[in-house]
PDB file of N, CA and C in Angstrom:
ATOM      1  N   UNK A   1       0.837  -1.182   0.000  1.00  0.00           N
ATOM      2  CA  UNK A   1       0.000   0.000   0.000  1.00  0.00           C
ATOM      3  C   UNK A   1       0.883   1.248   0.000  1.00  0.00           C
ATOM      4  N   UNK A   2       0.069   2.803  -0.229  1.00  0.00           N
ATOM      5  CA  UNK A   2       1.087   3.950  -0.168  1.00  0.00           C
ATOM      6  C   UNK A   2       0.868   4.289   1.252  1.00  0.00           C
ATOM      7  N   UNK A   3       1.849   5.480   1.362  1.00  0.00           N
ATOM      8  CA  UNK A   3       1.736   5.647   2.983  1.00  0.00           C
ATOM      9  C   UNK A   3       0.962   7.346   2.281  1.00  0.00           C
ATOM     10  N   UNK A   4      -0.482   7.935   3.257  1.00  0.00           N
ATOM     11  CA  UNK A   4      -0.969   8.875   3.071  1.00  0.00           C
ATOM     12  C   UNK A   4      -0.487   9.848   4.195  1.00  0.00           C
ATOM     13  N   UNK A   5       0.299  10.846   3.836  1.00  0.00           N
ATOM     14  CA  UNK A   5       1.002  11.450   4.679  1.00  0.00           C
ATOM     15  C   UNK A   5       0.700  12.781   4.982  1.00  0.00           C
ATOM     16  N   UNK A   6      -0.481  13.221   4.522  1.00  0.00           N
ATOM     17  CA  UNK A   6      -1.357  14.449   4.769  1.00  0.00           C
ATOM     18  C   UNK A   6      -2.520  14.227   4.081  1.00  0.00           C
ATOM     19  N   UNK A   7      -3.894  14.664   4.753  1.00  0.00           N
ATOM     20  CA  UNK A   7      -5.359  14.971   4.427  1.00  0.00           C
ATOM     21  C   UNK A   7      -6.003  16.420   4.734  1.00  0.00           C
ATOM     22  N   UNK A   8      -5.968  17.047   3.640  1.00  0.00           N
ATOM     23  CA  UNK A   8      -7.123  18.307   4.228  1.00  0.00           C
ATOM     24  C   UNK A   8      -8.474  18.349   4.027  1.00  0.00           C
ATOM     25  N   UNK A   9      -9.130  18.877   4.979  1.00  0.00           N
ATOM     26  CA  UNK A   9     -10.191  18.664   5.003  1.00  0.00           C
ATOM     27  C   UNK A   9     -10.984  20.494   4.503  1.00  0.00           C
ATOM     28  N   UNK A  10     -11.775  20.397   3.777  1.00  0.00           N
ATOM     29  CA  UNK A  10     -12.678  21.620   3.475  1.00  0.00           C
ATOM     30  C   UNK A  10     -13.723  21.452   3.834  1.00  0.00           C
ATOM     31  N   UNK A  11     -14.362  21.786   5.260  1.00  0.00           N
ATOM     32  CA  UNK A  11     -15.796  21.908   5.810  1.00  0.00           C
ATOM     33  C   UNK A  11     -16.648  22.645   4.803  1.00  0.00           C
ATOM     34  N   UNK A  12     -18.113  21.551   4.034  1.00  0.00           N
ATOM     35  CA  UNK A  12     -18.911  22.281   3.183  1.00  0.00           C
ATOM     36  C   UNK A  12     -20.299  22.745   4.460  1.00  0.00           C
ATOM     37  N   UNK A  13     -20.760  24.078   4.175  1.00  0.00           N
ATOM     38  CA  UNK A  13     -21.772  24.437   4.886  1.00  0.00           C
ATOM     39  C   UNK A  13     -22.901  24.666   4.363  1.00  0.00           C
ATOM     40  N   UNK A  14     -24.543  24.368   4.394  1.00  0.00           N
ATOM     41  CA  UNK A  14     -25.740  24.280   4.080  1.00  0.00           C
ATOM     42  C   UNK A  14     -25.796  23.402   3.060  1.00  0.00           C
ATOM     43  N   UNK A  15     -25.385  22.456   3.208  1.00  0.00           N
ATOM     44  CA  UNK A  15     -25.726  21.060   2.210  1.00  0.00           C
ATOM     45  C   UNK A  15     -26.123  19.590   3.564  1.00  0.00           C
ATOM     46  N   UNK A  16     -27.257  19.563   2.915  1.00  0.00           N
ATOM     47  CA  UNK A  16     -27.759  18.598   3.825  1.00  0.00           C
ATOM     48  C   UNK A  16     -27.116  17.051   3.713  1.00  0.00           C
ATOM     49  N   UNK A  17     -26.585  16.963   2.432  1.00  0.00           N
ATOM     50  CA  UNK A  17     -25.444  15.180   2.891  1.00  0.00           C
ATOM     51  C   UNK A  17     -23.796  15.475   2.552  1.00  0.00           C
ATOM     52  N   UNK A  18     -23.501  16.507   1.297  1.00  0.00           N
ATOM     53  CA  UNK A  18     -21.919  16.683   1.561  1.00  0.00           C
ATOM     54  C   UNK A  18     -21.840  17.876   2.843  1.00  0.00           C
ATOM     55  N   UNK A  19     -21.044  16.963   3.471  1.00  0.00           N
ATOM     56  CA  UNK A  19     -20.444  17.470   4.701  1.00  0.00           C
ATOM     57  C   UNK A  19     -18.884  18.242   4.557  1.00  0.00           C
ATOM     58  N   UNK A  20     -17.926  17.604   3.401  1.00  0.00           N
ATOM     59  CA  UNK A  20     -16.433  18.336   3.375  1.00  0.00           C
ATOM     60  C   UNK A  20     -16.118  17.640   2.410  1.00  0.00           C
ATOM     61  N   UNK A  21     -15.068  18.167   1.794  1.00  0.00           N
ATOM     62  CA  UNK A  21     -14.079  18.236   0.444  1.00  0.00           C
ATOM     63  C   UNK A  21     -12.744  17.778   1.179  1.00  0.00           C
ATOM     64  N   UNK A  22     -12.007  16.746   0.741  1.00  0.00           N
ATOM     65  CA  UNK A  22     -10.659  16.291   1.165  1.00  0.00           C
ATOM     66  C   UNK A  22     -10.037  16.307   0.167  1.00  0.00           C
ATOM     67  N   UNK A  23      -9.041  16.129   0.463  1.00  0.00           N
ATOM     68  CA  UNK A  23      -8.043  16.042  -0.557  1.00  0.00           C
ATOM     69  C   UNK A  23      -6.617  14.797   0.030  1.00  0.00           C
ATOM     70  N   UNK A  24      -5.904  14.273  -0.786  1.00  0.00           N
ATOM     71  CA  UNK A  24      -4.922  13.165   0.297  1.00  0.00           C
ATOM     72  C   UNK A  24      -3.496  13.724  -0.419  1.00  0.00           C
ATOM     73  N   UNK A  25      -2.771  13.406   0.603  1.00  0.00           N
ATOM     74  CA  UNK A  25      -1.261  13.661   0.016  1.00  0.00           C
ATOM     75  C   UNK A  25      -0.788  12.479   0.082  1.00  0.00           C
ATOM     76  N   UNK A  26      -0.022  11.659  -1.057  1.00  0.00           N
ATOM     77  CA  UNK A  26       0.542  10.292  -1.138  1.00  0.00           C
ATOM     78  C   UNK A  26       2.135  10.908  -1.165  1.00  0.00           C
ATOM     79  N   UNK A  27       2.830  10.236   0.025  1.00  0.00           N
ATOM     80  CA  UNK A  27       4.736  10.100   0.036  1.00  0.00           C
ATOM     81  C   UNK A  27       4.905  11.106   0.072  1.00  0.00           C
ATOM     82  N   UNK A  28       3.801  12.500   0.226  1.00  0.00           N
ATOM     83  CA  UNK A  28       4.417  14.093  -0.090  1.00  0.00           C
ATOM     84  C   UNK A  28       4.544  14.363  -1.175  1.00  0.00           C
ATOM     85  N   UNK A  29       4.310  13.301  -1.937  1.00  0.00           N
ATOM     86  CA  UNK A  29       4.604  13.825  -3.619  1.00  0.00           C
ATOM     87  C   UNK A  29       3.331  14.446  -4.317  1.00  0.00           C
ATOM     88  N   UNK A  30       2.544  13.545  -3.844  1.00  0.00           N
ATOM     89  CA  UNK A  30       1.163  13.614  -5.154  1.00  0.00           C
ATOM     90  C   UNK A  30      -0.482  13.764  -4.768  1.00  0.00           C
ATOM     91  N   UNK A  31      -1.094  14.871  -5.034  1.00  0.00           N
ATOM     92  CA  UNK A  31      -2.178  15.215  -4.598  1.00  0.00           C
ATOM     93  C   UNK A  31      -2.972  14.273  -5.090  1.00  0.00           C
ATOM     94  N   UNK A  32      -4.282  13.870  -4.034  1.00  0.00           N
ATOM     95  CA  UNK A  32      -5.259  13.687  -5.130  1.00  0.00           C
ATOM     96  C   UNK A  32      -6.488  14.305  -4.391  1.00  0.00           C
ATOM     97  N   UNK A  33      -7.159  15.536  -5.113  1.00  0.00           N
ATOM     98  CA  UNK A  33      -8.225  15.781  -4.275  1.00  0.00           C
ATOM     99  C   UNK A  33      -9.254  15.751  -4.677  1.00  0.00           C
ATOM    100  N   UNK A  34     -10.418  16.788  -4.430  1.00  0.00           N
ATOM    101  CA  UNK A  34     -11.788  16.705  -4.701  1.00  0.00           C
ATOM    102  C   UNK A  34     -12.815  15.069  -4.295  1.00  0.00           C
ATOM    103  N   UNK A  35     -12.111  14.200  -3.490  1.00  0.00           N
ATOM    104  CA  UNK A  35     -12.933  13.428  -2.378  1.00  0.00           C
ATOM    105  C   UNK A  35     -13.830  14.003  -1.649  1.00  0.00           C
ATOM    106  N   UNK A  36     -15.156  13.642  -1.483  1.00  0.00           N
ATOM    107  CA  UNK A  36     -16.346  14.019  -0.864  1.00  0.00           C
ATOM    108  C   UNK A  36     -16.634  13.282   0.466  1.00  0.00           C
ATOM    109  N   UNK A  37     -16.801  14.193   1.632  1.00  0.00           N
ATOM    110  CA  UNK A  37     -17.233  13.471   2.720  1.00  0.00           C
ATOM    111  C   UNK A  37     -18.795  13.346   2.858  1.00  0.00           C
ATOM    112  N   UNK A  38     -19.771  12.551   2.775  1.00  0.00           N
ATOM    113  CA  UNK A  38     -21.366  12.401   2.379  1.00  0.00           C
ATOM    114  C   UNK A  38     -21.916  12.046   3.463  1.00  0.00           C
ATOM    115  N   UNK A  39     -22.525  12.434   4.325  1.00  0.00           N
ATOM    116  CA  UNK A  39     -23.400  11.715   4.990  1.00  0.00           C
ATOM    117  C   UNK A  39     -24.721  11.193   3.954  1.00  0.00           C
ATOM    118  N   UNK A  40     -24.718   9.612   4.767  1.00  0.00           N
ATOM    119  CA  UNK A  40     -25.840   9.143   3.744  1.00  0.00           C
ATOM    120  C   UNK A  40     -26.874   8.556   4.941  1.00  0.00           C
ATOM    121  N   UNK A  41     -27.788   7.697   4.409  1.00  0.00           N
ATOM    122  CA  UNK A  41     -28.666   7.085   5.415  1.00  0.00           C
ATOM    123  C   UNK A  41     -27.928   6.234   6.324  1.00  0.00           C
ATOM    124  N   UNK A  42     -26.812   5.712   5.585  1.00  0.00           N
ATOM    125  CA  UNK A  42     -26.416   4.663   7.205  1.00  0.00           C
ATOM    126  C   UNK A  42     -24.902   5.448   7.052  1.00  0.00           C
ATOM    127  N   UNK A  43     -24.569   5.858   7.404  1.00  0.00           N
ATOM    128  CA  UNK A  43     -23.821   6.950   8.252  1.00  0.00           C
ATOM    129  C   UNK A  43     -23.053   7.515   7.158  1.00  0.00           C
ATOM    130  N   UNK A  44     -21.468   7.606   7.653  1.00  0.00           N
ATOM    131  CA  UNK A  44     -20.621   8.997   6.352  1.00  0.00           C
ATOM    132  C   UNK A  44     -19.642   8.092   5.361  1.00  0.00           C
ATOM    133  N   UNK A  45     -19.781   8.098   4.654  1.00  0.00           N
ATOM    134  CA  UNK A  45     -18.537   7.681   3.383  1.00  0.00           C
ATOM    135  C   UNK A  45     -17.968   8.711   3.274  1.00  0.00           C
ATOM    136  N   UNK A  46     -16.830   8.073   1.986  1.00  0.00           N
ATOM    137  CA  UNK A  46     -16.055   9.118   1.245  1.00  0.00           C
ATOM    138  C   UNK A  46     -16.243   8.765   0.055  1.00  0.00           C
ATOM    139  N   UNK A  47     -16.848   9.758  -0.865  1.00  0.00           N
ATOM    140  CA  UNK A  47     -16.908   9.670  -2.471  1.00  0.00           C
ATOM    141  C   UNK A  47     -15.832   9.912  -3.329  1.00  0.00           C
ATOM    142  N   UNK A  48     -15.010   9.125  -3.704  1.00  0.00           N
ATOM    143  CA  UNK A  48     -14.329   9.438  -4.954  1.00  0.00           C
ATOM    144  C   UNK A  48     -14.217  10.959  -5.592  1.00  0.00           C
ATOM    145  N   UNK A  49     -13.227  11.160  -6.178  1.00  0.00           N
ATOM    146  CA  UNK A  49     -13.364  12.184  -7.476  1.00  0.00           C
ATOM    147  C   UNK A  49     -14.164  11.316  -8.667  1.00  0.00           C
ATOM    148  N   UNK A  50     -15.016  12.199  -9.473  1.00  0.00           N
ATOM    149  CA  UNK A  50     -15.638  11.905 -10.102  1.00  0.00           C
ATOM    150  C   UNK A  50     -15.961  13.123 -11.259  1.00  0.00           C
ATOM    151  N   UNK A  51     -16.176  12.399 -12.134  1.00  0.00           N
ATOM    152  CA  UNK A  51     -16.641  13.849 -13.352  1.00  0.00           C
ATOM    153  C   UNK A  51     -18.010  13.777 -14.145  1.00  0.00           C
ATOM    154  N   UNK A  52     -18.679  15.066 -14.303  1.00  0.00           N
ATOM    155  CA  UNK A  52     -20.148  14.731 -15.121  1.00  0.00           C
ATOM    156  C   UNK A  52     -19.547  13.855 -16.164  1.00  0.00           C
ATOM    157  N   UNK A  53     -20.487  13.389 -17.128  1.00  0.00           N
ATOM    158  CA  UNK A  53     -20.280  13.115 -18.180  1.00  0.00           C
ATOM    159  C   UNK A  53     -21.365  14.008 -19.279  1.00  0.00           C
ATOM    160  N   UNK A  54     -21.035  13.821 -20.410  1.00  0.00           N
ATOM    161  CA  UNK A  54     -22.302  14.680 -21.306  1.00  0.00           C
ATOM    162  C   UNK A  54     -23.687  14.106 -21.221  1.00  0.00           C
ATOM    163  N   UNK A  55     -23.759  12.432 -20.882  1.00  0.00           N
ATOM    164  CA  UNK A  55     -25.503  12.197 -20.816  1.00  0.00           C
ATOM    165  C   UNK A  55     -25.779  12.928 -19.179  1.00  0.00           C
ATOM    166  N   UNK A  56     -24.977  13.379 -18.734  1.00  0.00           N
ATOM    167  CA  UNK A  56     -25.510  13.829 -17.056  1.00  0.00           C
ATOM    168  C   UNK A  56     -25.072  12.906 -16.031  1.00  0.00           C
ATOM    169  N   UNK A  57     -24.562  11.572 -16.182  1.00  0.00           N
ATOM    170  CA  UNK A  57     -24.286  10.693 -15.580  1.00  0.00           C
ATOM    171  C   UNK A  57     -22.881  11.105 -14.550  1.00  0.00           C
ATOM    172  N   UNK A  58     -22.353  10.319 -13.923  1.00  0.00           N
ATOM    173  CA  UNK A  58     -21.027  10.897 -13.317  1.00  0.00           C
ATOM    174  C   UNK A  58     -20.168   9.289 -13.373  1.00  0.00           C
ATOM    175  N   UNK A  59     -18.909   9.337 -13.462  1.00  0.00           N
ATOM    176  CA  UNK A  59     -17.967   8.594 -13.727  1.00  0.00           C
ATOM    177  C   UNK A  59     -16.549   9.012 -12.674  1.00  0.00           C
ATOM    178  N   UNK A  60     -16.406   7.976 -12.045  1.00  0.00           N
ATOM    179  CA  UNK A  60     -15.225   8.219 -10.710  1.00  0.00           C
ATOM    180  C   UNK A  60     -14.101   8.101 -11.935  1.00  0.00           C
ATOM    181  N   UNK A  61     -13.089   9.129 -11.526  1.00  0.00           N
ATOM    182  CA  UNK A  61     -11.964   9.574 -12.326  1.00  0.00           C
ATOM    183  C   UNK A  61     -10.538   8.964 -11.522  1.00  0.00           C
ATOM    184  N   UNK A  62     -10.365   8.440 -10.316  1.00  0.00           N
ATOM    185  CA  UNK A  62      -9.466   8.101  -9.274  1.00  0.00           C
ATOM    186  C   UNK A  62     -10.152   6.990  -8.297  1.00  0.00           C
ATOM    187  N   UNK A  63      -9.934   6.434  -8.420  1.00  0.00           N
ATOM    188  CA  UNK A  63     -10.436   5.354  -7.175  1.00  0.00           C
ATOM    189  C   UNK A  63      -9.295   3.985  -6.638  1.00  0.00           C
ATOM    190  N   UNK A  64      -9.625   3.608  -5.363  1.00  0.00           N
ATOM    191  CA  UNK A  64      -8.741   2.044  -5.199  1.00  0.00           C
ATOM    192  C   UNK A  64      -9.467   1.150  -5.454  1.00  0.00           C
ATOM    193  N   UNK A  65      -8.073   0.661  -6.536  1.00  0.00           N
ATOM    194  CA  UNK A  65      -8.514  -0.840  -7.435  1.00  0.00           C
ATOM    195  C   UNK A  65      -9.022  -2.117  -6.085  1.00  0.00           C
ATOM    196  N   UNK A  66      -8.930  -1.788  -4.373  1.00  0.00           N
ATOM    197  CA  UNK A  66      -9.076  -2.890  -4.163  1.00  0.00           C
ATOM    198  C   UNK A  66      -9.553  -2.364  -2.471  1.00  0.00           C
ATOM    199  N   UNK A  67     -10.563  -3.408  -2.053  1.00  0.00           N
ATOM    200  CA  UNK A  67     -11.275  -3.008  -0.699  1.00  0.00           C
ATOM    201  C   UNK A  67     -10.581  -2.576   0.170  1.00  0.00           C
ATOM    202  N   UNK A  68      -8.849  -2.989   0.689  1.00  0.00           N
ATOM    203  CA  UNK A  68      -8.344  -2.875   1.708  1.00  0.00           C
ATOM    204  C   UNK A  68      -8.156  -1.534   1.659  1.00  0.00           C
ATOM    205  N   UNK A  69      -7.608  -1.275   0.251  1.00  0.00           N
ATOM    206  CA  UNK A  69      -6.891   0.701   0.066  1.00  0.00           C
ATOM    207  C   UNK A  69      -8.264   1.493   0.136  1.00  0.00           C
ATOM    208  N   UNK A  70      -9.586   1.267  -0.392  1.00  0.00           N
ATOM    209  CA  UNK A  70     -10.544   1.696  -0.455  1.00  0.00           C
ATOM    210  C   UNK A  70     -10.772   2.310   1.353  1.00  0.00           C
ATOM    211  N   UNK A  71     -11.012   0.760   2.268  1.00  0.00           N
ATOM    212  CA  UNK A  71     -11.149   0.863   3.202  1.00  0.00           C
ATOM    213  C   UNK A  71     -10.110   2.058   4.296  1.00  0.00           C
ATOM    214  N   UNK A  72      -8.844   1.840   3.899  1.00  0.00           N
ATOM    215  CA  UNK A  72      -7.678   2.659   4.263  1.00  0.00           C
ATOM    216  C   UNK A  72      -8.027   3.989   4.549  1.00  0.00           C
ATOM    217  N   UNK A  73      -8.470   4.429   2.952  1.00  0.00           N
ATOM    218  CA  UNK A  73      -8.956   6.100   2.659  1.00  0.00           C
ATOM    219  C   UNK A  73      -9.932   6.401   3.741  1.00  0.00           C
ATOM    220  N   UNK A  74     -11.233   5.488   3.231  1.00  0.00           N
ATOM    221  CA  UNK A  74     -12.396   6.211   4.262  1.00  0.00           C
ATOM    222  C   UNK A  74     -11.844   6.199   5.458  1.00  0.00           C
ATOM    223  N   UNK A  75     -11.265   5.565   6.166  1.00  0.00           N
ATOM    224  CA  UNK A  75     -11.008   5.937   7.723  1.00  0.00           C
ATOM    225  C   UNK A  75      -9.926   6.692   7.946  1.00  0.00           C
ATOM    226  N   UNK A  76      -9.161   7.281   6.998  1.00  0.00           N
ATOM    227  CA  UNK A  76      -8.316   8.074   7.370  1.00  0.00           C
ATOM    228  C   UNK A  76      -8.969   9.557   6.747  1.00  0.00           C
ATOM    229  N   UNK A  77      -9.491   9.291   5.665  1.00  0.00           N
ATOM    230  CA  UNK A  77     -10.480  10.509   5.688  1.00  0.00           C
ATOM    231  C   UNK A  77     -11.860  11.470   6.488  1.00  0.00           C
ATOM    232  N   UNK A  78     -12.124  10.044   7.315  1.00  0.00           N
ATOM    233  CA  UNK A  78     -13.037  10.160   8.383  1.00  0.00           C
ATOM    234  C   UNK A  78     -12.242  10.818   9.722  1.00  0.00           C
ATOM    235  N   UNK A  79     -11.440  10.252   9.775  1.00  0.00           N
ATOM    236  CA  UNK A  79     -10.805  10.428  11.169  1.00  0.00           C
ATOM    237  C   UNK A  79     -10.151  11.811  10.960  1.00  0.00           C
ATOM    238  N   UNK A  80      -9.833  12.043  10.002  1.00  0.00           N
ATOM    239  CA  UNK A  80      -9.718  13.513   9.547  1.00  0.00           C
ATOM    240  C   UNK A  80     -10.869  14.618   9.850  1.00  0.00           C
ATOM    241  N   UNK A  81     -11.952  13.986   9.085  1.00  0.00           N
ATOM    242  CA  UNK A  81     -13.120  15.154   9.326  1.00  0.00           C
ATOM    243  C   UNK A  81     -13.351  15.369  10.498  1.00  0.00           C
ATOM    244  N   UNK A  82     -13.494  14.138  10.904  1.00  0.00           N
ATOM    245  CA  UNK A  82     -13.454  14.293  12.922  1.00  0.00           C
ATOM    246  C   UNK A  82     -13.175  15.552  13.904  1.00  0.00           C
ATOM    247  N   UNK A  83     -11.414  15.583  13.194  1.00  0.00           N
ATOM    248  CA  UNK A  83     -10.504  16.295  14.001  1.00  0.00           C
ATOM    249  C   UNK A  83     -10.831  17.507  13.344  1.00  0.00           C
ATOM    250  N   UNK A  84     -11.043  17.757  12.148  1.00  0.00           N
ATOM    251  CA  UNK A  84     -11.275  19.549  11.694  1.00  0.00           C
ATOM    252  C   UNK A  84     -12.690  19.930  12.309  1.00  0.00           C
ATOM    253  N   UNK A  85     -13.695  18.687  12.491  1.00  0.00           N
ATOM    254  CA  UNK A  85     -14.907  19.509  13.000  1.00  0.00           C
ATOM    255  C   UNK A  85     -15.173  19.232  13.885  1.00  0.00           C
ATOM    256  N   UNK A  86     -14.566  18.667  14.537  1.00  0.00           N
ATOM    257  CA  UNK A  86     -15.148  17.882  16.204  1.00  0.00           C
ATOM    258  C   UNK A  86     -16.721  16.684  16.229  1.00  0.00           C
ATOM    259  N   UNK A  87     -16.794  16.652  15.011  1.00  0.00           N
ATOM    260  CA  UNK A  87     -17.991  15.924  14.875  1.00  0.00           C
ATOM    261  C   UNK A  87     -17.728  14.351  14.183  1.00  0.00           C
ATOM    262  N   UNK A  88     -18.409  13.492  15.130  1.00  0.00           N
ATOM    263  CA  UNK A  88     -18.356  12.205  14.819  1.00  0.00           C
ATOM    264  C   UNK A  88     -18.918  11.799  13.704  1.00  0.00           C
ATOM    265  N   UNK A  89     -18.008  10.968  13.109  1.00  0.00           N
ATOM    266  CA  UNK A  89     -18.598  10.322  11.734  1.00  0.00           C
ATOM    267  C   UNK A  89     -18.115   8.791  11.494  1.00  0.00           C
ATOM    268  N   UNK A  90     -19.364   7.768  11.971  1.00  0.00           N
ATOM    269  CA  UNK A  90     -19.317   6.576  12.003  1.00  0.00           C
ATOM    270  C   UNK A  90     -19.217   6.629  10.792  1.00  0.00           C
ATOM    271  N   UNK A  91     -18.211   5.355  10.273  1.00  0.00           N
ATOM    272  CA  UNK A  91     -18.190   5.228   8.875  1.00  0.00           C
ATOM    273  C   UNK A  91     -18.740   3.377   8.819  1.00  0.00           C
ATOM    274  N   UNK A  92     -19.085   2.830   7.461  1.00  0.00           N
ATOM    275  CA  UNK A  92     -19.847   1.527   7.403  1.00  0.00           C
ATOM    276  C   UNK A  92     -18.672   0.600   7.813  1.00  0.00           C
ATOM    277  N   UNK A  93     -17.573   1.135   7.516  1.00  0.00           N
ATOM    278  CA  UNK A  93     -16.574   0.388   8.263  1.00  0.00           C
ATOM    279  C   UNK A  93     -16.409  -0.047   9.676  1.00  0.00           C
ATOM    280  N   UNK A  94     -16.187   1.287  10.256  1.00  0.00           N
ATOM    281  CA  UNK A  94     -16.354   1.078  12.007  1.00  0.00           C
ATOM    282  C   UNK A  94     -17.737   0.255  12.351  1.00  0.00           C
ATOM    283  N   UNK A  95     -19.032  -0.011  11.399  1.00  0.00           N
ATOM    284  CA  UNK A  95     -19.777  -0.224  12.069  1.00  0.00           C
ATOM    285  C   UNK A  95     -19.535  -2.452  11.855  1.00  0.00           C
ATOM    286  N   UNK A  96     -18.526  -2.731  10.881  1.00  0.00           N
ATOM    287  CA  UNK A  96     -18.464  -4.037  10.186  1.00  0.00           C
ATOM    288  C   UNK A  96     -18.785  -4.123   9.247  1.00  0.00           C
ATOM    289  N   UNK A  97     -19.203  -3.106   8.553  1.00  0.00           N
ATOM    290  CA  UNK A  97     -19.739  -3.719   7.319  1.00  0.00           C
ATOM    291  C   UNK A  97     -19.153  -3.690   5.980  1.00  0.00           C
ATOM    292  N   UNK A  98     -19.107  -4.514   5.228  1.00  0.00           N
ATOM    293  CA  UNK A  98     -18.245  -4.849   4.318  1.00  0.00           C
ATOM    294  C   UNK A  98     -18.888  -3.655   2.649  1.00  0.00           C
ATOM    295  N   UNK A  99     -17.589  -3.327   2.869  1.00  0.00           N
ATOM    296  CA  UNK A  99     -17.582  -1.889   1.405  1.00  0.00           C
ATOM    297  C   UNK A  99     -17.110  -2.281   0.325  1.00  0.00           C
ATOM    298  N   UNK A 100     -17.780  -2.501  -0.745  1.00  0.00           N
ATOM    299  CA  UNK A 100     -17.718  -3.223  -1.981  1.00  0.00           C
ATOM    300  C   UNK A 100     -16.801  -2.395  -2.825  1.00  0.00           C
ATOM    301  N   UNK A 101     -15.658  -2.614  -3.721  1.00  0.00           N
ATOM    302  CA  UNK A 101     -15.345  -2.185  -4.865  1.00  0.00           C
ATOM    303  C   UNK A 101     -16.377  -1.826  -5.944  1.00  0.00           C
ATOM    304  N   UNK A 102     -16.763  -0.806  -6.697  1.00  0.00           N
ATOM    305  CA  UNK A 102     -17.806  -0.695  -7.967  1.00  0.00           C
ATOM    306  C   UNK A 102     -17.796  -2.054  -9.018  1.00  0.00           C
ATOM    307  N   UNK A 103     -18.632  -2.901  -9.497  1.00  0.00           N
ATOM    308  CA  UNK A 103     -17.609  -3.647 -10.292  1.00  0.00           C
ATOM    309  C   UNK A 103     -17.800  -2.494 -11.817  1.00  0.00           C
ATOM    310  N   UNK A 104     -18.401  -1.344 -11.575  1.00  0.00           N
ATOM    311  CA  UNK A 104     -18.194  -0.852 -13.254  1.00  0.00           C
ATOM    312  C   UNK A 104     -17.206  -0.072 -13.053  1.00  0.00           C
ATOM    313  N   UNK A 105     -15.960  -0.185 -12.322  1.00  0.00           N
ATOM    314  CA  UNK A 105     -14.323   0.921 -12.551  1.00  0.00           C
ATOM    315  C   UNK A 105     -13.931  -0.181 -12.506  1.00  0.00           C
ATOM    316  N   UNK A 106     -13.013   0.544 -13.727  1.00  0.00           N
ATOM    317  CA  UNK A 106     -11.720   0.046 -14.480  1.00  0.00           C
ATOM    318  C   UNK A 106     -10.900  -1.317 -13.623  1.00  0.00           C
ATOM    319  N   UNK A 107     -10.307  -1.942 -13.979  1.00  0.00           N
ATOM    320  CA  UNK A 107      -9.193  -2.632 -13.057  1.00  0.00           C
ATOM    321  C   UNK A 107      -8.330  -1.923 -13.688  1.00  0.00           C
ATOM    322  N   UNK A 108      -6.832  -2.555 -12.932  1.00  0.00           N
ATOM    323  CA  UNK A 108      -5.900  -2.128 -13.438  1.00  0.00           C
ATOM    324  C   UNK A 108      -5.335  -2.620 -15.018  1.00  0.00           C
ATOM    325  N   UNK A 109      -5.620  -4.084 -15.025  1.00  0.00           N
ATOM    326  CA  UNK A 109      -5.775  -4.813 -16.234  1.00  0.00           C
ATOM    327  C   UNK A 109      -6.382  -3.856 -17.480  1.00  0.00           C
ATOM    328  N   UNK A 110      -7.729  -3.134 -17.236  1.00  0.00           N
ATOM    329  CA  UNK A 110      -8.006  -2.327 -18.220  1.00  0.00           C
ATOM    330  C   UNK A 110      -7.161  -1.116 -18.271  1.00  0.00           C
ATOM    331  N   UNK A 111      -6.996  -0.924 -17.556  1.00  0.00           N
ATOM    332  CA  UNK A 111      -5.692   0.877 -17.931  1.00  0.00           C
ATOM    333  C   UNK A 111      -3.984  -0.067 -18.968  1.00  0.00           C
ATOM    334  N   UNK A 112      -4.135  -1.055 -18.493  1.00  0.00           N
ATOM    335  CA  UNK A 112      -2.894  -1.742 -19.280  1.00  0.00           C
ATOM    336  C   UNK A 112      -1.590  -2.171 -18.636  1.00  0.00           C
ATOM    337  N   UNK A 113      -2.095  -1.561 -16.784  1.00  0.00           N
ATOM    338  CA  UNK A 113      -1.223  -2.238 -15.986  1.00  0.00           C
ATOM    339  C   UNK A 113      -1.119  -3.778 -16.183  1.00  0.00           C
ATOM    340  N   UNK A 114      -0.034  -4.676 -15.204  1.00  0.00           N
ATOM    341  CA  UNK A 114      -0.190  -5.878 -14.696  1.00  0.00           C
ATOM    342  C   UNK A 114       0.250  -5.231 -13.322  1.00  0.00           C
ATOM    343  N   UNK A 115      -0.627  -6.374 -12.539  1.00  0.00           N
ATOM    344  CA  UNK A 115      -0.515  -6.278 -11.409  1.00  0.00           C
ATOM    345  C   UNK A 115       0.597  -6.827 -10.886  1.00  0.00           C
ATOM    346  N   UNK A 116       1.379  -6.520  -9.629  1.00  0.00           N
ATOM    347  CA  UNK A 116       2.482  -7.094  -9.203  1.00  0.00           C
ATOM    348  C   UNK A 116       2.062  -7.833  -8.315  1.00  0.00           C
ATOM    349  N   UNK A 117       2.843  -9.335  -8.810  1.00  0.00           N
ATOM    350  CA  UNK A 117       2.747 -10.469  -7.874  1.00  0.00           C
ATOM    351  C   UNK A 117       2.984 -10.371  -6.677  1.00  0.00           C
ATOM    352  N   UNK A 118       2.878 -10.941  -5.421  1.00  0.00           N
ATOM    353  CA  UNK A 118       3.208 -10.860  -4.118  1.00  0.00           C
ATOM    354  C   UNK A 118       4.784 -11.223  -4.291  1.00  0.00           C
ATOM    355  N   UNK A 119       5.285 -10.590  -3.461  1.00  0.00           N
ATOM    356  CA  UNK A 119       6.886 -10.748  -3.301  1.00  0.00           C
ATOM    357  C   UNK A 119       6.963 -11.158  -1.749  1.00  0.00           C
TER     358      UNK A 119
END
């Protein structure tokens, strides 16, 4: 996995489910932002970057190819929002529950990676 070595958090105000805008710093090198903190019906995720498309639809532009890194983000993005707003945000994680990969994003196989074997 990468090591995420800074998260900022942008508190959004009068929106009834985005709650904040993150952004992650990977090794200090490499931004990736515009992550959404959502409160939804069963408690807060983190949404991907994502872009309209022309039918109106939206399409995640950055995401982890795999549950553990997926899982990684939201709780370090959570535990983030936490600390900028003082406000608790159970995530489906903390509660057990298992957070699915999309199966309609890319693998890495489709971008033209190979994946690296376990060493």
């Amino acid at each position: 996995m990468f090591n995420i070595t800074d998260i900022r958090i942008t508190k959004v105000d009068g929106d009834d489910k985005l709650k904040a805008f993150a952004a992650l710093v990977i090794e200090d090198c490499f931004l990736v932002g515009d992550l959404r903190v959502v409160e939804g019906e069963d408690g807060f995720f983190v949404a991907m970057p994502s872009r309209r498309k022309r039918d109106g639809s939206f399409k995640d532009i950055a995401y982890p190819l795999n549950n553990e890194l997926r899982e990684q983000i939201e709780e370090k993005v959570l535990l983030a929002y936490e600390t900028a707003t003082g406000r608790k945000a159970i995530s489906r994680i903390e509660r057990g529950e298992s957070v699915q990969v999309r199966p309609d994003l890319l693998g890495v196989e489709e971008f033209g990676f190979t994946p690296k074997s376990g060493s």
